[in-house]
Protein backbone atom coordinates (compact mmCIF):
# COMPACT_ATOMS: atom_id res chain seq x y z
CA UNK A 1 13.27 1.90 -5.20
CA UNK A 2 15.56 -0.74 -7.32
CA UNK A 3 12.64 -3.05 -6.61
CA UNK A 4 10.28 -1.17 -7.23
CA UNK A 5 11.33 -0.49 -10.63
CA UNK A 6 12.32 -3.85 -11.59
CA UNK A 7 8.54 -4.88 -10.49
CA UNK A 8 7.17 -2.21 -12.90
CA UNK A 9 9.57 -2.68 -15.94
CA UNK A 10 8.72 -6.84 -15.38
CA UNK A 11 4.96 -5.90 -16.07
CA UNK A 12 5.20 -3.75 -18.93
CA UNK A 13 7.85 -6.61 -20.24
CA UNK A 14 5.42 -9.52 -19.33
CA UNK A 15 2.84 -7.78 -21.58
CA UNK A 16 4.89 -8.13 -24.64
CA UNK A 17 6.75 -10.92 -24.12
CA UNK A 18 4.22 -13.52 -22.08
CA UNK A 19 1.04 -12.10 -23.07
CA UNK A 20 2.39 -12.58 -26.98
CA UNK A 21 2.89 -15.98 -25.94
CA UNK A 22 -0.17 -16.60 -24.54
CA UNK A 23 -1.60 -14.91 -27.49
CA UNK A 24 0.15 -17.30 -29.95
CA UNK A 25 -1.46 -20.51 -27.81
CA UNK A 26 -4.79 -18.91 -28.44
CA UNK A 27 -4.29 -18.29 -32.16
CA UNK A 28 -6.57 -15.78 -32.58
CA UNK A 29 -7.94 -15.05 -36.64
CA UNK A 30 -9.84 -12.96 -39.06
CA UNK A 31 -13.22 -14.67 -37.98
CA UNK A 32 -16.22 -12.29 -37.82
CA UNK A 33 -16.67 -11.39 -33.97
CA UNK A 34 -20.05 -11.05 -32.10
CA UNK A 35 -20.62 -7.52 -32.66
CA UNK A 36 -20.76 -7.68 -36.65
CA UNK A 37 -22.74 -11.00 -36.72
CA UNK A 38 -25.64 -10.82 -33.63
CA UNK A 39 -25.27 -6.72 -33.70
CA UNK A 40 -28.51 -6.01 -31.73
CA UNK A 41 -27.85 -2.25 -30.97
CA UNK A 42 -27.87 -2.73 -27.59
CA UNK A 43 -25.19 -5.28 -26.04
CA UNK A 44 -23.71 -6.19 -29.25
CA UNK A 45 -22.60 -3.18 -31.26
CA UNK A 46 -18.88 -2.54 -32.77
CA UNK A 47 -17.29 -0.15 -30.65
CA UNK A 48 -13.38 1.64 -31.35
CA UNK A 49 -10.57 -0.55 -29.28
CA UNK A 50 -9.07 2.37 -27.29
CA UNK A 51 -12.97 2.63 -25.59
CA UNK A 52 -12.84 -1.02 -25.23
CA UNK A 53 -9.58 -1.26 -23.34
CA UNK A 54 -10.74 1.47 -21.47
CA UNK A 55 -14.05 0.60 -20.65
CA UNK A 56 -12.63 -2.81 -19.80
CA UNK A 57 -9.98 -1.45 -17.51
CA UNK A 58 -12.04 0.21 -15.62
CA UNK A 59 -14.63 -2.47 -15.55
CA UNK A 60 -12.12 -4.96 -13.53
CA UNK A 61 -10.11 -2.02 -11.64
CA UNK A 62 -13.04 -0.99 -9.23
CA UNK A 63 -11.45 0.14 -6.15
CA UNK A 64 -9.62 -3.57 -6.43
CA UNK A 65 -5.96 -2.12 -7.40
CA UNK A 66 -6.18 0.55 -4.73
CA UNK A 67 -7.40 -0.78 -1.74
CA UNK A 68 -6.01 -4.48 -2.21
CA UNK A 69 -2.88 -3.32 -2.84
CA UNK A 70 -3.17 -0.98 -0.01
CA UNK A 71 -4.37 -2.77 2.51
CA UNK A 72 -1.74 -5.40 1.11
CA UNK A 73 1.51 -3.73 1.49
CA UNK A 74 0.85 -4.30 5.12
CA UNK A 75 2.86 -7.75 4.29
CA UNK A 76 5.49 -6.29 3.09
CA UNK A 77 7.84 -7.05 0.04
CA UNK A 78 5.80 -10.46 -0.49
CA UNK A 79 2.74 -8.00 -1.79
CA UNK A 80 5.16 -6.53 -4.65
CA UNK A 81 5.99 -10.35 -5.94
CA UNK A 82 2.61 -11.16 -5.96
CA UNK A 83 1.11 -8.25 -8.08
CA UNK A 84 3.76 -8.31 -10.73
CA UNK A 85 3.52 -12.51 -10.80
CA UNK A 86 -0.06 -12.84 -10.34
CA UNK A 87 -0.83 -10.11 -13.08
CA UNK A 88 1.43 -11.78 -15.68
CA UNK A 89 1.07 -15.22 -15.22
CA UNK A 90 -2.17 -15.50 -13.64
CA UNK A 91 -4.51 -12.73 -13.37
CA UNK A 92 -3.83 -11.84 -17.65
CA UNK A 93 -3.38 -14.95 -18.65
CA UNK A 94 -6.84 -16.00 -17.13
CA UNK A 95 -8.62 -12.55 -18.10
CA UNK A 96 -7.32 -12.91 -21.27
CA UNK A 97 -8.34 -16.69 -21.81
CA UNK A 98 -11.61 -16.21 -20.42
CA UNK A 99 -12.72 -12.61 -22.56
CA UNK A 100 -11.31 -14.75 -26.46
CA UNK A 101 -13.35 -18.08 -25.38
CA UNK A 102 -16.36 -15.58 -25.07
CA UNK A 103 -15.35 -13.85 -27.78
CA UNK A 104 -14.98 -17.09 -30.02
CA UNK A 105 -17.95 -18.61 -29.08
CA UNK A 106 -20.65 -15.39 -29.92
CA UNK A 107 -20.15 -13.62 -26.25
CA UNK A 108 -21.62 -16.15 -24.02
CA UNK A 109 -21.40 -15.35 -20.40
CA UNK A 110 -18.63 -16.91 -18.01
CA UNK A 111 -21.46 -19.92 -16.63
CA UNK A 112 -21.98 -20.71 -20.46
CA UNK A 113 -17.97 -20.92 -20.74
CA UNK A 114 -17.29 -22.73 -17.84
CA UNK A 115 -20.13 -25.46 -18.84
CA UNK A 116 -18.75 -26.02 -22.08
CA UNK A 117 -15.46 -27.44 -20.06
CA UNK A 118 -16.68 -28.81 -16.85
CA UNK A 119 -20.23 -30.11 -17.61
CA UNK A 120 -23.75 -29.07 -17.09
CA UNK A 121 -23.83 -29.97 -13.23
CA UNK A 122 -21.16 -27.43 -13.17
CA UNK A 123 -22.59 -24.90 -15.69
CA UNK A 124 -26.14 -25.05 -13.14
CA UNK A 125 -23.93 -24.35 -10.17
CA UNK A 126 -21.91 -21.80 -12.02
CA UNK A 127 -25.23 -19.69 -12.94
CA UNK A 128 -26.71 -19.24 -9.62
CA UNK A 129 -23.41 -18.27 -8.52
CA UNK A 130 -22.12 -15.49 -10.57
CA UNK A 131 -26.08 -14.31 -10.86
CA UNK A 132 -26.18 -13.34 -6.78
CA UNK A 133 -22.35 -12.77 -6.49
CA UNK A 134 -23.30 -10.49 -9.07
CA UNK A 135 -26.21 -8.79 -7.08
CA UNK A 136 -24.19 -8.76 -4.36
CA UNK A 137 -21.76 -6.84 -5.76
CA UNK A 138 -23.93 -4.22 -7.12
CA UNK A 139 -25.54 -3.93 -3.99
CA UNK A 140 -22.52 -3.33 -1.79
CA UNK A 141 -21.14 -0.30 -4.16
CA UNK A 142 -24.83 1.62 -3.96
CA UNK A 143 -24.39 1.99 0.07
CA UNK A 144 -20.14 2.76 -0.17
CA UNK A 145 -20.59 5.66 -2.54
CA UNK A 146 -23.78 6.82 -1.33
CA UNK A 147 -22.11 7.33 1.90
CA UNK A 148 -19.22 9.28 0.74
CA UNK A 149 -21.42 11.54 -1.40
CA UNK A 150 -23.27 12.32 1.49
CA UNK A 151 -20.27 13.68 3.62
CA UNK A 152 -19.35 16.19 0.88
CA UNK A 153 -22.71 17.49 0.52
CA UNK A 154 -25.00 19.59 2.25
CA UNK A 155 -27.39 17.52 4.86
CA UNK A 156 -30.35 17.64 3.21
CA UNK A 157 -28.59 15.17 0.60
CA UNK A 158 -28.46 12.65 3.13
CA UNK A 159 -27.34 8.73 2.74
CA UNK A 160 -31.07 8.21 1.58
CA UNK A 161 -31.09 10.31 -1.10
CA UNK A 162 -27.84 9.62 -2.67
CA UNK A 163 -28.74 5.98 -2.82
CA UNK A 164 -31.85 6.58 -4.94
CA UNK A 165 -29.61 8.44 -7.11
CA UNK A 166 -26.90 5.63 -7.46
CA UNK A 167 -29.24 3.38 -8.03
CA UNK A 168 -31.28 5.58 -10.82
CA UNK A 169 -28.22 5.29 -12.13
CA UNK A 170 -27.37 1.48 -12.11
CA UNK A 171 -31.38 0.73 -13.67
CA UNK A 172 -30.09 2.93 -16.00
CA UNK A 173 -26.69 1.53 -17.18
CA UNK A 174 -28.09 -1.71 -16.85
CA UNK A 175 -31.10 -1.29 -19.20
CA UNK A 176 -30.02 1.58 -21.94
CA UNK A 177 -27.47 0.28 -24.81
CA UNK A 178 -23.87 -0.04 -23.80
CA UNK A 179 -22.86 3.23 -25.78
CA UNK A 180 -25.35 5.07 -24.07
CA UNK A 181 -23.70 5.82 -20.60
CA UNK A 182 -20.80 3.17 -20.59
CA UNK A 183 -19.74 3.83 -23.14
CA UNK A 184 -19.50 7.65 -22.68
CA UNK A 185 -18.33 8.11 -18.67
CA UNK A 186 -16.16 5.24 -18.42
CA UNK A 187 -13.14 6.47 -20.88
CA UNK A 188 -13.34 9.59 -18.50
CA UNK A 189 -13.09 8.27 -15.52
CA UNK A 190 -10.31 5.00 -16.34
CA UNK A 191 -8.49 8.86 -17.73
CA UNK A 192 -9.00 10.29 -14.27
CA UNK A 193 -8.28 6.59 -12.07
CA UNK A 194 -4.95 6.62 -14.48
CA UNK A 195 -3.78 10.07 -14.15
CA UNK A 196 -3.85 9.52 -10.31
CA UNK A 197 -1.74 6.55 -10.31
CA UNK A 198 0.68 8.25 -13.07
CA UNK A 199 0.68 11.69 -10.79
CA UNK A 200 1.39 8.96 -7.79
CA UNK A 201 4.59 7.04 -9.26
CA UNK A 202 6.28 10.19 -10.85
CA UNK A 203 6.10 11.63 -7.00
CA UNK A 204 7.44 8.09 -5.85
CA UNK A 205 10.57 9.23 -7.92
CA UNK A 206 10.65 12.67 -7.14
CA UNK A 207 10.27 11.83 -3.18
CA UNK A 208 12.22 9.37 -3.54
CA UNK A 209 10.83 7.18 -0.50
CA UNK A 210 12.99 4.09 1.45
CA UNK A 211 10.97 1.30 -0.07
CA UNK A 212 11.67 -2.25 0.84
CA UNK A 213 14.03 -4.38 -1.20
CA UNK A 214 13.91 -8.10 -2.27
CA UNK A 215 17.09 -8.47 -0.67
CA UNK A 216 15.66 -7.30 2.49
CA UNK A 217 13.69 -10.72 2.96
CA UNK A 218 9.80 -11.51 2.57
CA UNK A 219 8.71 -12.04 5.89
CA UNK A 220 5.30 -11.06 6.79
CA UNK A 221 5.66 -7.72 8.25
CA UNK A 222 1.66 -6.79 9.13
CA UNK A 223 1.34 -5.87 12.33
CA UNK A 224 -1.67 -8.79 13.29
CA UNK A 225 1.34 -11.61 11.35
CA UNK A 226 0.37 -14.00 14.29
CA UNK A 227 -3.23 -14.35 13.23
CA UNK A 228 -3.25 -12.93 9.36
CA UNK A 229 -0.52 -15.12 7.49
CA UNK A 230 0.73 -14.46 4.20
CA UNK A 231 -0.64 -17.49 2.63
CA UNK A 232 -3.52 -17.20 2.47
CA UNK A 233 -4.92 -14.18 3.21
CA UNK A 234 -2.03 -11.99 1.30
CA UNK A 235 -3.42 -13.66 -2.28
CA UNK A 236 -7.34 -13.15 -1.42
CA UNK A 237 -6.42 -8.99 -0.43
CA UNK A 238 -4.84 -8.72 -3.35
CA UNK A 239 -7.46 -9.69 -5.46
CA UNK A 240 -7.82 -7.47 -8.57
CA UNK A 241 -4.21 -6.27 -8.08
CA UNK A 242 -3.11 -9.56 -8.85
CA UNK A 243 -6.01 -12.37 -9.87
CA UNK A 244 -9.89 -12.01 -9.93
CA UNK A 245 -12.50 -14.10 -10.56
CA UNK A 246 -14.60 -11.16 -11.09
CA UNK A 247 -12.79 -10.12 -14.33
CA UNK A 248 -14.27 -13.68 -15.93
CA UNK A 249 -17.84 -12.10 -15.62
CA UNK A 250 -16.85 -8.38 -17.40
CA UNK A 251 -14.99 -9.70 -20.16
CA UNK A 252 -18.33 -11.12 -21.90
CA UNK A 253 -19.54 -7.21 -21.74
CA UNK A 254 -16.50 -6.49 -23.95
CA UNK A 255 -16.29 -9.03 -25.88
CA UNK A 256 -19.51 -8.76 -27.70
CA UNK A 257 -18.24 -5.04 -28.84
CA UNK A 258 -14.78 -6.07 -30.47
CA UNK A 259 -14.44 -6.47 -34.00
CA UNK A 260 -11.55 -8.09 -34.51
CA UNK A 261 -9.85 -11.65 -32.23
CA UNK A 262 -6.32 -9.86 -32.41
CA UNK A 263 -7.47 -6.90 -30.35
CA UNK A 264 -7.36 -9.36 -27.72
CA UNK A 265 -4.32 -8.75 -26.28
CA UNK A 266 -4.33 -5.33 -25.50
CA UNK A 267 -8.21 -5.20 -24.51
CA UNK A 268 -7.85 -8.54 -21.58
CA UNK A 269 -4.08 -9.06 -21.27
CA UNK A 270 -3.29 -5.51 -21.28
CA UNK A 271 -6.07 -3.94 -18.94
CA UNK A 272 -4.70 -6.29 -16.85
CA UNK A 273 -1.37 -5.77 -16.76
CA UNK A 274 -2.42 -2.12 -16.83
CA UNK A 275 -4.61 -2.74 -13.12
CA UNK A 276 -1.38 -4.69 -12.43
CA UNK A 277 0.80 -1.70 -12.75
CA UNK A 278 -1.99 0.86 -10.47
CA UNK A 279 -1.87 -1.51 -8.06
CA UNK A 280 2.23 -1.66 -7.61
CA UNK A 281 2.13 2.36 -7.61
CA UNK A 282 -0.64 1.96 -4.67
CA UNK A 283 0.90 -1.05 -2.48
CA UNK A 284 4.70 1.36 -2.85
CA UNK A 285 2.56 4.50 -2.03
CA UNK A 286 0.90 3.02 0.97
CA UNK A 287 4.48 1.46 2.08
CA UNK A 288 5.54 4.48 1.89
CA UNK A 289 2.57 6.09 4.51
CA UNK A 290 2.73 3.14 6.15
CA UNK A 291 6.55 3.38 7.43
CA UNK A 292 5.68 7.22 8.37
CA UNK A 293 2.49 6.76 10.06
CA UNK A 294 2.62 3.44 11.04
CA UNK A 295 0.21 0.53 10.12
CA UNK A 296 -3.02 1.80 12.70
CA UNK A 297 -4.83 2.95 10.15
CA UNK A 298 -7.01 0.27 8.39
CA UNK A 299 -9.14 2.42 6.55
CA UNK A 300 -7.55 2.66 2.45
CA UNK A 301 -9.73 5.64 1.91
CA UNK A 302 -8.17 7.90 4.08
CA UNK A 303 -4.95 6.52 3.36
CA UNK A 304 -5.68 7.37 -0.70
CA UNK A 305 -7.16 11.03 0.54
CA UNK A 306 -3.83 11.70 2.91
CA UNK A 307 -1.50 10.18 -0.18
CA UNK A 308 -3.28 12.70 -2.89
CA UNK A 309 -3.51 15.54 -1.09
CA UNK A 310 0.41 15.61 0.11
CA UNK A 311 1.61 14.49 -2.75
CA UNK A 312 -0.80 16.17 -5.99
CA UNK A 313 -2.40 19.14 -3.95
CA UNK A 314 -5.81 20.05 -4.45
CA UNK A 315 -6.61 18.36 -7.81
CA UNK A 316 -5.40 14.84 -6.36
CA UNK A 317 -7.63 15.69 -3.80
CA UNK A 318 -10.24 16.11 -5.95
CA UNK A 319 -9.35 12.85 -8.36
CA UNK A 320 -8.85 10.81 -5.38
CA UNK A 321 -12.94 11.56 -4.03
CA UNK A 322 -13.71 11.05 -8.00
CA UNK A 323 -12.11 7.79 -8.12
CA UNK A 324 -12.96 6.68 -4.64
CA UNK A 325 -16.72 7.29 -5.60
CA UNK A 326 -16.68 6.59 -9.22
CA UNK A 327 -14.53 3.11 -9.09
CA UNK A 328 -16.99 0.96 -6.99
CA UNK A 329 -20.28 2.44 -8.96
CA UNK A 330 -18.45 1.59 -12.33
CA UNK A 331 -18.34 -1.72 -10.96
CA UNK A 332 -21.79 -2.25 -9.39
CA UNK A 333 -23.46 -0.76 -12.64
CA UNK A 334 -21.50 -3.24 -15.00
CA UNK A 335 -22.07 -6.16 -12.45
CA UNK A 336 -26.27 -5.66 -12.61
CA UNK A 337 -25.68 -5.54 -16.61
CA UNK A 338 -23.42 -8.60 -16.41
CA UNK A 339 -26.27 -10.38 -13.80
CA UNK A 340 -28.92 -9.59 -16.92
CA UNK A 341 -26.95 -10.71 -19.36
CA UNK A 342 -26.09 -14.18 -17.32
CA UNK A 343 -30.04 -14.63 -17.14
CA UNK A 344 -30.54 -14.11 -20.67
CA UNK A 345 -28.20 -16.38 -21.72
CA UNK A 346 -29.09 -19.18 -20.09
CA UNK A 347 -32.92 -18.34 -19.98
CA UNK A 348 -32.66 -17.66 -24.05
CA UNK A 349 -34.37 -14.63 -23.99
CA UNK A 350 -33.42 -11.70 -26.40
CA UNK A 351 -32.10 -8.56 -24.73
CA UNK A 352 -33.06 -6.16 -27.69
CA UNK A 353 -36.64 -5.02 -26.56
CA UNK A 354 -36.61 -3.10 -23.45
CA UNK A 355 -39.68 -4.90 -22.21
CA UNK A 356 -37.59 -8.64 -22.34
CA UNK A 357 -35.22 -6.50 -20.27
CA UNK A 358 -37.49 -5.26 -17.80
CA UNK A 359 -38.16 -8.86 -17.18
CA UNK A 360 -34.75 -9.89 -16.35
CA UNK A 361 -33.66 -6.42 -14.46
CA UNK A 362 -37.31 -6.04 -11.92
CA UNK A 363 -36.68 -9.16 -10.17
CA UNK A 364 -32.96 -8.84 -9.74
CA UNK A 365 -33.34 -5.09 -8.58
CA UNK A 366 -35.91 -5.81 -6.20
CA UNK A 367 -33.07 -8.74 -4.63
CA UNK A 368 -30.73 -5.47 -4.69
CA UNK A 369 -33.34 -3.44 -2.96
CA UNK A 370 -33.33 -6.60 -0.08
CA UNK A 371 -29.99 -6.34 0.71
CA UNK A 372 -30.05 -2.66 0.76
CA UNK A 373 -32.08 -2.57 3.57
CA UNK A 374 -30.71 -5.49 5.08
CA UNK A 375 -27.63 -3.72 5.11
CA UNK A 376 -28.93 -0.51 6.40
CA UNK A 377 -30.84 -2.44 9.02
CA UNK A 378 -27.96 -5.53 10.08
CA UNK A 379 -24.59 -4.20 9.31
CA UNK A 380 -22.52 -6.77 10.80
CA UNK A 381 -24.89 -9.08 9.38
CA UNK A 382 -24.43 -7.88 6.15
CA UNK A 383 -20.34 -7.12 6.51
CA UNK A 384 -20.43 -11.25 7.08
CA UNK A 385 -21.64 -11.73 3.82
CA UNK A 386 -19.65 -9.62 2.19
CA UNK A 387 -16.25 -11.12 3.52
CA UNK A 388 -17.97 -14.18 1.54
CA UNK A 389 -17.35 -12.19 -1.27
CA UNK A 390 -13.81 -12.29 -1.32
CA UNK A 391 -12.85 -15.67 -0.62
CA UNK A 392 -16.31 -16.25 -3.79
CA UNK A 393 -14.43 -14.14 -5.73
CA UNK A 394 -11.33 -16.46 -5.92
CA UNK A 395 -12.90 -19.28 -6.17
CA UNK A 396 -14.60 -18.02 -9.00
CA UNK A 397 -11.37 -17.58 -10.76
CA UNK A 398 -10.25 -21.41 -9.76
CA UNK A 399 -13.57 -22.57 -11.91
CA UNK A 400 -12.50 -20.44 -14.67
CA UNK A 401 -9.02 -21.38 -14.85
CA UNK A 402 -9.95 -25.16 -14.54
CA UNK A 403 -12.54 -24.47 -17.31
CA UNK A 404 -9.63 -22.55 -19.62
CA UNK A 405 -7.51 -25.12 -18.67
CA UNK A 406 -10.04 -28.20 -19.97
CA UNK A 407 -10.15 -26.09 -22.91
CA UNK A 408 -6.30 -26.21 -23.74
CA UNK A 409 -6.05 -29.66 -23.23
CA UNK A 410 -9.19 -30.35 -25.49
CA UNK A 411 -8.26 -28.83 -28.13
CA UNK A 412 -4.75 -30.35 -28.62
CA UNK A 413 -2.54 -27.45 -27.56
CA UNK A 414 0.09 -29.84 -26.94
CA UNK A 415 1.17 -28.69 -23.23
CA UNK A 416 0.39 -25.51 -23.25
CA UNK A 417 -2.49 -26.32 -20.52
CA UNK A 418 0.49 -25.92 -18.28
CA UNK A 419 -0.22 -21.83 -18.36
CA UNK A 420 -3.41 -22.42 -16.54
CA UNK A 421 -3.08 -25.54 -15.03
CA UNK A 422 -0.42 -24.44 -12.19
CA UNK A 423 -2.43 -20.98 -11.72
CA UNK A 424 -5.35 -23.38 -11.17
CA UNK A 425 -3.25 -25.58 -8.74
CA UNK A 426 -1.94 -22.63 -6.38
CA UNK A 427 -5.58 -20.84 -6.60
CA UNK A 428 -7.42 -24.01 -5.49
CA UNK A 429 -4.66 -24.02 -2.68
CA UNK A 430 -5.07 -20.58 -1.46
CA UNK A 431 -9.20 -20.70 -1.68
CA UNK A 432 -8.99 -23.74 0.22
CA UNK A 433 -6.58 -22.63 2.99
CA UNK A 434 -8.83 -19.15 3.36
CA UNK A 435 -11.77 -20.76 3.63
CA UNK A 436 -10.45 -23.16 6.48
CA UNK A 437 -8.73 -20.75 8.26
CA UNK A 438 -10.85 -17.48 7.80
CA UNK A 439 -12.90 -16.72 10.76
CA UNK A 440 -16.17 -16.73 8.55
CA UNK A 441 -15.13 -19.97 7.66
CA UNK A 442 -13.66 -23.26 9.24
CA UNK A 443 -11.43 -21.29 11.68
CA UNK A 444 -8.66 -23.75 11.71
CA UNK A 445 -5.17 -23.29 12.51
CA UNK A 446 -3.04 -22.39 9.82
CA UNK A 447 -0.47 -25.69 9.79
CA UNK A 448 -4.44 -28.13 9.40
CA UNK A 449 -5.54 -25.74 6.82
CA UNK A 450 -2.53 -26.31 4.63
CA UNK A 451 -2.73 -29.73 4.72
CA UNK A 452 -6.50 -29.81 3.52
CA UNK A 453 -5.24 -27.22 0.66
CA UNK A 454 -2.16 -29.85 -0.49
CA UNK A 455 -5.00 -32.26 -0.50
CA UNK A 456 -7.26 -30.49 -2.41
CA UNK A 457 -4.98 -29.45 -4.43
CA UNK A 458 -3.39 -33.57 -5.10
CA UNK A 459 -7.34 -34.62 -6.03
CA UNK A 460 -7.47 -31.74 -8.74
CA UNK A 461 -4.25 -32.72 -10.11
CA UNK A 462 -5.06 -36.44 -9.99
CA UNK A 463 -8.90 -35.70 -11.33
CA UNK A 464 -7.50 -33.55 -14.52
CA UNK A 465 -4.61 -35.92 -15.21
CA UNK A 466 -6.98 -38.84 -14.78
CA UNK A 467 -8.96 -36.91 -17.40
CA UNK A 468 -6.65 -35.94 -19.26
CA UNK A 469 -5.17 -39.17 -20.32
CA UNK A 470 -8.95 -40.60 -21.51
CA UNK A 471 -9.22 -37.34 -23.76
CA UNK A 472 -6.03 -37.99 -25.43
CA UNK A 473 -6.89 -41.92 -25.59
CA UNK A 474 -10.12 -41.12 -27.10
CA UNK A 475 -8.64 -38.43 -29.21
CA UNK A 476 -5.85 -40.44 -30.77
């Protein structure tokens, strides 16, 4: 547990001492934000900075923090370093960066960001991108909670049914003002996702469990080590836990509802570091079932269910089914209203008449609709595609921390780039080694695939410093 409890008191600390730091690069001001000066009643409206942070939190949490971190403890003490490293000098750092450049320039969407930095080639790319990893990801979380609801109801309520509910409910939170729904459920349910995890550590201490120690070594301790090393596959399970490209495309959502730049901190850096923390109290949990049970079972829900009910009784029971259903539909709905709002932006078309949203929202729900009953119909198929999603989801975060880190350089920060620069570095690494080695990929060995990644890796470095040293040329 002395561990353990370094790793937690080294997030809370890396909030106020790094993310003040990070905070200072940025320099946020007094400026007018978004909300008071395009305030369209709809996705621009002031709303109070405890909703924000908690809105945002749960926004970016999804099931991430709980089944990463669950499914990551499986390699041992090398999952703890990661969260508590990757939240604080990767993971914030780039949520924050990415949520004050949207903020600073009138809430434009992560492709709009990321053009500004990298080009238009890469702004095109960027688009089409986040637009179907974005439809992807609010298809997946119809079918995963639809299923679940079914088992605890009665069998007329089949799969079928609860589907056309969920996604009555997405059209819904995608097309009514962000106050409307969002704004309302989500504070109650990041209250419910964080009184689990806060019921879970405070029975880590009272249980007192034999957790492992750093002392104790990092080797890869998952039972498949042979074919599922550490790096990378560790750093693309623990995805929200630790780093997420995903975050990049919520922040916008926020930041056109904050009214002032110095709420910044707490709102990215801090729901970060917050999703940080949850997902330290999960990956010790699961360490904890995982040394009683053994590692057999691979599926996190159960593992959450068994956790709750043994440890908090019959109301963790009953939070754990609330936030296993609730955390993936928070983050489907918020990914169809962060698809519309990617298409408006770069289509120019106003989002404050319901028909101009209608036009946007038809189109991409009928593409939902698609891979609904693809998935019903293929499910392998479909389970392909979604692996996609995780290795997409990193490499979504290496574009946005190349973009941030453009950004820095640009605008004279001195070296400061350095706090996104060598998150960029590794993160370009470990998407290139996954992709090479991952069965859905390349399927190389692991020894070929790290060579590619240290040469990917030596071109990025040698393309930014090559362009780099024009800016500064030019500049001076």
């Amino acid at each position: 547990m002395i561990t353990f409890t370094l790793c937690l008191l080294a997030l809370i600390a890396g909030y106020f001492i790094y993310g003040r730091f990070v905070e200072r690069i940025f320099g946020p001001d007094d400026r007018q934000t978004p909300a008071l000066t395009k305030a369209d009643g709809v996705d621009y409206m002031p709303l109070p900075r405890w909703k924000i942070f908690m809105i945002q939190f749960l926004n970016i949490a999804g099931l991430g923090p709980i089944f990463g971190a669950i499914m990551g403890a499986k390699f041992g003490m090398a999952s703890y370093l990661w969260i508590v490293l990757g939240s604080i000098f990767a993971g914030a750092v780039h949520d924050y960066l990415a949520g004050m450049l949207s903020l600073r320039h009138g809430g434009e969407s992560l492709p709009e960001i990321v053009g500004r930095y990298l080009g238009l080639t890469t702004k095109q790319i960027m688009r089409g991108f986040t637009v179907i990893l974005m439809i992807l990801v609010g298809a997946v979380f119809v079918a995963g909670p639809a299923g679940l609801l079914a088992k605890l109801t009665p069998d007329a309520l089949d799969v079928t049914f609860w589907i056309i509910v969920v996604f009555l409910y997405y059209i819904l939170a995608t097309l009514l003002p962000v106050d409307k729904i969002i704004g309302k459920i989500y504070p109650l349910f990041a209250i419910a996702l964080l009184f689990m995890a806060v019921g879970i550590l405070v029975m880590l201490y009272v249980n007192h469990p034999a957790l492992p120690e750093l002392w104790d070594g990092v080797e890869n301790t998952h039972p498949n080590a042979d074919t599922l090393p550490i790096f990378p596959i560790m750093f693309v399970s623990i995805a929200c836990g630790a780093i997420s490209g995903f975050h990049a495309t919520q922040s916008p959502l926020m930041a056109r509802c904050m009214t002032s730049e110095r709420h910044g901190r707490p709102i990215f850096y801090g729901a970060m570091i917050t999703e940080g923390i949850v997902g330290l109290i999960w990956a010790a949990a699961a360490t904890y079932f995982f040394h009683e049970n053994g590692m057999a079972e691979t599926n996190a829900a159960v593992i959450v269910d068994d956790i709750t009910k043994n440890w908090l009784g019959t109301v963790g029971g009953v939070l754990a089914v609330l936030g296993v259903i609730a955390a993936p539909i928070t983050s489907g709905d918020t990914a169809f209203r962060s698809a519309r709002l990617i298409v408006a932006d770069f289509l120019g078309i106003e989002q404050k008449s319901m028909r101009k949203r209608l036009y946007i929202c038809i189109p991409m729900f009928l593409v939902a609709i698609a891979l609904l009953l693809y998935s019903m119909r293929d499910a392998a198929g479909f389970d392909m595609i979604w692996r996609y999603f995780a290795w997409a989801n990193q490499a979504l975060s290496v574009f946005t921390l190349w973009a941030i880190t453009v950004y820095l350089a640009r605008e004279r920060k001195g070296y400061y780039f350095y706090v996104t620069y060598l998150p960029a570095l590794f993160m370009t690494a470990v998407c290139t080694t996954y992709i090479c080695v991952a069965p859905e990929g390349i399927g190389l060995s692991v020894d070929k695939a790290a060579i590619i990644a240290v040469l990917a890796a030596v071109v990025a470095a040698v393309w930014f410093r090559i362009w780099y040293f024009k800016t500064t040329k030019r500049l001076c």
